[in-house]
C-alpha atoms as a PDB file:
ATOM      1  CA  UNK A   1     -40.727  -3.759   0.173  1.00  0.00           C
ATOM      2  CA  UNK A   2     -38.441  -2.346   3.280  1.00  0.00           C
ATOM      3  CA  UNK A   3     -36.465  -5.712   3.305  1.00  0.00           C
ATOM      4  CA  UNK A   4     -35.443  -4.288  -0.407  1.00  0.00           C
ATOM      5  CA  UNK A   5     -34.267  -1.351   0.030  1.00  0.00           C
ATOM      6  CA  UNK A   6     -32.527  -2.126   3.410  1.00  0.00           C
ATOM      7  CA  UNK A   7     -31.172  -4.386   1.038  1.00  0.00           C
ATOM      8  CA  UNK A   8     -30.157  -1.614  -1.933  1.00  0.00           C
ATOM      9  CA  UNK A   9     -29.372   0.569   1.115  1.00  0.00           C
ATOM     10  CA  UNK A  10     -26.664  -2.104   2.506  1.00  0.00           C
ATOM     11  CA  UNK A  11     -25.138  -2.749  -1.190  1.00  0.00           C
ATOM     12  CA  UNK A  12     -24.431   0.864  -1.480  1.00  0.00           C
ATOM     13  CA  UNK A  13     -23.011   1.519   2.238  1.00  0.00           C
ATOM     14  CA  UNK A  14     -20.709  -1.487   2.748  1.00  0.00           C
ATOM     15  CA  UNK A  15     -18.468  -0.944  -0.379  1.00  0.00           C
ATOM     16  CA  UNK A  16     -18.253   2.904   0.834  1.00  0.00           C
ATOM     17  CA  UNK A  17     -17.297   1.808   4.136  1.00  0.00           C
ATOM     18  CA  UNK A  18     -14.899  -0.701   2.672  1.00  0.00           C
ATOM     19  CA  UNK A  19     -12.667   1.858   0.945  1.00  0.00           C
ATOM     20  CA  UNK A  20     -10.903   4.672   2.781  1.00  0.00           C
ATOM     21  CA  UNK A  21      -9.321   7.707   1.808  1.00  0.00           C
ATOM     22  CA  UNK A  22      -5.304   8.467   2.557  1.00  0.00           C
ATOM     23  CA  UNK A  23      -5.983  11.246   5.395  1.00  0.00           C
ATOM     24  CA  UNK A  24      -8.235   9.161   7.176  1.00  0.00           C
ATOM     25  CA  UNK A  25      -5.611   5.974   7.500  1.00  0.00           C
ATOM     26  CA  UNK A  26      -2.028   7.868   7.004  1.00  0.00           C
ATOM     27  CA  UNK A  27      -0.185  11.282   8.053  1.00  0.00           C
ATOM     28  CA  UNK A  28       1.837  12.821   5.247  1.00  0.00           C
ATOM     29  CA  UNK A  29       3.790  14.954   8.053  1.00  0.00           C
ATOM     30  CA  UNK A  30       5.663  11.760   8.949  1.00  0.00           C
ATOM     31  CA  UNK A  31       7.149  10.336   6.088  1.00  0.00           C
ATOM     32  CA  UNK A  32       8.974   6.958   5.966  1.00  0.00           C
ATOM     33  CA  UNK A  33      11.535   5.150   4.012  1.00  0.00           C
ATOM     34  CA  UNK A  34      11.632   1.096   4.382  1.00  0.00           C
ATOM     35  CA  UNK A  35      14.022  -1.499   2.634  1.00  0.00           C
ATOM     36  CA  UNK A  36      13.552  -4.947   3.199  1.00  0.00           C
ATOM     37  CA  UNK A  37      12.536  -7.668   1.475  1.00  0.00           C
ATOM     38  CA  UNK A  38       9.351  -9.252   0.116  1.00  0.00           C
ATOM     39  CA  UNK A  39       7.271 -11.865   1.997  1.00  0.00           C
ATOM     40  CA  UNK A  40       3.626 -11.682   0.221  1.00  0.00           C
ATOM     41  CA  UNK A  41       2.156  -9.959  -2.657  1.00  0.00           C
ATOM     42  CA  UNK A  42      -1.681  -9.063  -2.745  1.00  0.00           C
ATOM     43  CA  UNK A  43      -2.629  -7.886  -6.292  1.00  0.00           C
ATOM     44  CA  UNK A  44      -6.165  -7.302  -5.988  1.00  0.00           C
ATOM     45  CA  UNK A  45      -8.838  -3.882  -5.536  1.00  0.00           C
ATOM     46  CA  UNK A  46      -9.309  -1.677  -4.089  1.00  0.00           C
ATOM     47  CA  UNK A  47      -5.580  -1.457  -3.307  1.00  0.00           C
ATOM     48  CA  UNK A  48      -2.450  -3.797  -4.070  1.00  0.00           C
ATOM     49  CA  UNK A  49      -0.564  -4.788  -0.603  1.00  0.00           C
ATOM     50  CA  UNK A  50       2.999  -6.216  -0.263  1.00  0.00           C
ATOM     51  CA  UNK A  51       4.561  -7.331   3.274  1.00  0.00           C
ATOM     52  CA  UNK A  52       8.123  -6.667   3.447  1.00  0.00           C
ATOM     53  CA  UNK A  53      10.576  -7.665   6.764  1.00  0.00           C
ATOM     54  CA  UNK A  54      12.418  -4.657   8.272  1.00  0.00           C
ATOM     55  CA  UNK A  55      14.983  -5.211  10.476  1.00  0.00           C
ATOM     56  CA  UNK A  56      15.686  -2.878  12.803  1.00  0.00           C
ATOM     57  CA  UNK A  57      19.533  -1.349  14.397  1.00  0.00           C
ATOM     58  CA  UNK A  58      19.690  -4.535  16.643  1.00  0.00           C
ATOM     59  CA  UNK A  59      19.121  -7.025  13.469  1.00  0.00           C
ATOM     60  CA  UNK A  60      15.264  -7.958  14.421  1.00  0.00           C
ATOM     61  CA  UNK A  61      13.076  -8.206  11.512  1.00  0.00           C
ATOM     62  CA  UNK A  62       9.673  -6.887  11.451  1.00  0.00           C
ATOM     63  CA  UNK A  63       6.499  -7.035   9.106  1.00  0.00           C
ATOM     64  CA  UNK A  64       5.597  -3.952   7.053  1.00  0.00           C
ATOM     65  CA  UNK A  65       2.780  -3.827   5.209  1.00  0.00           C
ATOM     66  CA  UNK A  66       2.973  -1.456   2.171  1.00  0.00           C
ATOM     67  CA  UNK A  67      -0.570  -0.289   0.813  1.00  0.00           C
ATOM     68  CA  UNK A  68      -0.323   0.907  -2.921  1.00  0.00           C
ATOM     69  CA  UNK A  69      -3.134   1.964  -5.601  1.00  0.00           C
ATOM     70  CA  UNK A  70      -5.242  -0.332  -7.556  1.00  0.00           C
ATOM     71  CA  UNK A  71      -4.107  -2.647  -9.936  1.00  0.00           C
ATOM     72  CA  UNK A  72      -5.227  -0.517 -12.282  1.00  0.00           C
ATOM     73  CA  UNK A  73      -3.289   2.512 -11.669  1.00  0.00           C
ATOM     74  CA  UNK A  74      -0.549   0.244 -11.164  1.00  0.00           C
ATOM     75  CA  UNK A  75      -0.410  -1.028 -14.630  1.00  0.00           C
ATOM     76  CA  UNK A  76      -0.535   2.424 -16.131  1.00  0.00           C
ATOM     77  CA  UNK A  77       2.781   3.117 -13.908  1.00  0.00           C
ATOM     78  CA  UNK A  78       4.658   0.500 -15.397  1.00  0.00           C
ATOM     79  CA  UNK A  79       3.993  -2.057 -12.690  1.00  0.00           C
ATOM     80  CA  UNK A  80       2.379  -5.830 -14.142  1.00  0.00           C
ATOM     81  CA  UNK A  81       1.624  -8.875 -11.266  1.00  0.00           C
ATOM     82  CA  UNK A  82       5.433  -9.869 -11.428  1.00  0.00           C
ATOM     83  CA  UNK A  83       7.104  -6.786 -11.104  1.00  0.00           C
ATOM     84  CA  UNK A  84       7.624  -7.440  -7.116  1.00  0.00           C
ATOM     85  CA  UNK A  85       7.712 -10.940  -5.650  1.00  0.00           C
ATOM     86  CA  UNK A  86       8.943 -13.049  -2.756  1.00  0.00           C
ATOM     87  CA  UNK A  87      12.435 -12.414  -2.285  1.00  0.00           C
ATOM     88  CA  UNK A  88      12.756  -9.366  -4.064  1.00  0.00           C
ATOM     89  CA  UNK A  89      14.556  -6.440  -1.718  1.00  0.00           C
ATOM     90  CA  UNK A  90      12.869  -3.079  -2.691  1.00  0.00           C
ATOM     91  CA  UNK A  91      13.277   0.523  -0.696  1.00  0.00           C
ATOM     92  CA  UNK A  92      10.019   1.788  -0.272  1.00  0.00           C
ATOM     93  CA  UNK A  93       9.057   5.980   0.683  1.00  0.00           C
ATOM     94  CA  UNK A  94       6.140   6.682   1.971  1.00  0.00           C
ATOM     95  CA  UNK A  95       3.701   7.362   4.609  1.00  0.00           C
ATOM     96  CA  UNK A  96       3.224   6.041   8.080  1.00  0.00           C
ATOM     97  CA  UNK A  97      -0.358   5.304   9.384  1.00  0.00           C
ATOM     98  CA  UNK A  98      -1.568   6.899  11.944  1.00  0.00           C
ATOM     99  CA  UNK A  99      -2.556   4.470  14.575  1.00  0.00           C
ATOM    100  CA  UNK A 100       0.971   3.886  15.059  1.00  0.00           C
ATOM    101  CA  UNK A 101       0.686   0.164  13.333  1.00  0.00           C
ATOM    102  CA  UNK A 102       3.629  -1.702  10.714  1.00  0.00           C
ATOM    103  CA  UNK A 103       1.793   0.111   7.564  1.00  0.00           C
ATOM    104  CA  UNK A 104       3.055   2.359   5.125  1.00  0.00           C
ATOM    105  CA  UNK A 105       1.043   3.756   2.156  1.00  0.00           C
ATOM    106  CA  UNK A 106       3.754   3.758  -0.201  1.00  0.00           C
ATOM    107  CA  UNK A 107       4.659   6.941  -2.548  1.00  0.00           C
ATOM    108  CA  UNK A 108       8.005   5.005  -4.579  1.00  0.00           C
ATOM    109  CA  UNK A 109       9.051   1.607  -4.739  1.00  0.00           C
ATOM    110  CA  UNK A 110      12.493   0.745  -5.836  1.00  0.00           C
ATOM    111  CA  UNK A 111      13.711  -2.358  -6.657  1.00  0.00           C
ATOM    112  CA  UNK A 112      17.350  -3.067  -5.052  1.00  0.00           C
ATOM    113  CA  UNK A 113      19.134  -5.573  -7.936  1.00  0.00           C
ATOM    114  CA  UNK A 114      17.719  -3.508 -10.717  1.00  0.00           C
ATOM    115  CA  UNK A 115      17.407   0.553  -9.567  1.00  0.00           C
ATOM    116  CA  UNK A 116      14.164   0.342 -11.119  1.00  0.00           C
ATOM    117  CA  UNK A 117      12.289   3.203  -9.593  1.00  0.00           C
ATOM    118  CA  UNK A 118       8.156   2.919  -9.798  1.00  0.00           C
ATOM    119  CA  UNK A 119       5.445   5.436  -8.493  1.00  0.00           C
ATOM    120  CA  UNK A 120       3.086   3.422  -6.490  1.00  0.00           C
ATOM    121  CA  UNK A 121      -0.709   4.768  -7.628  1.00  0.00           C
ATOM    122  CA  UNK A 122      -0.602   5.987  -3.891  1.00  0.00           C
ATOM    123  CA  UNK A 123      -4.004   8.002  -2.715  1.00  0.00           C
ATOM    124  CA  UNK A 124      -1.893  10.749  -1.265  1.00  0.00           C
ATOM    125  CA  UNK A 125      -2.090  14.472  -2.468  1.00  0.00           C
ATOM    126  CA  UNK A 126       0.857  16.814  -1.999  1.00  0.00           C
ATOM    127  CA  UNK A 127       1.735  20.139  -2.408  1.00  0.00           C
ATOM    128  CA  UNK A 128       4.945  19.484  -3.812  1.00  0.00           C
END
């Protein structure tokens, strides 16, 4: 009977621990706006993830990557699976983590060749 609910006790903790919330991974107070272009697309939950390359003033490209909402909050933005791809060049404003890493939890994506401007389902709240 206690292997079961260590069990029922683990299923319930480990998905909890698994997702995050934006103040504990990002910092509002230092916003961030990225354009590059696409190298991977994960569509999946909790949270969609792109990789874009940056380069920087001297021409040296580094990998972002760009945390968004669920798929799910996606869709009701206007986003589908093939809205951003390999290739694609997009801008992208958002938030830098706070551990100093390559990750942004993105606010806007815009899409370079077409202008198209989406909100990204991001987990920040704002006073604005």
């Amino acid at each position: 009977m206690k292997s079961f609910a260590l069990l029922l006790m683990l299923a319930v903790v480990i998905p909890l621990a698994a997702h995050h919330s934006f103040s504990a991974e990002y910092d509002s107070n230092k916003p961030v706006t990225l354009k590059g272009v696409v190298t991977k697309v994960e569509w999946m939950n909790p949270h969609v993830y792109f990789y874009i390359d940056v380069e920087d003033e001297h021409g040296k490209a580094f990998s972002w990557a760009c945390e968004m909402g669920p798929p799910a909050g996606l869709q009701r933005s206007g986003w589908t699976k093939n809205t951003i791809k390999f290739g694609d060049e997009v801008t992208v404003n958002g938030s830098l983590a706070k551990d100093g890493s390559k990750q942004v939890n993105a606010r806007t994506v815009t899409m370079t060749l077409t202008g198209k401007r989406l909100g990204a389902a991001s987990s920040e709240t704002t006073n604005q």
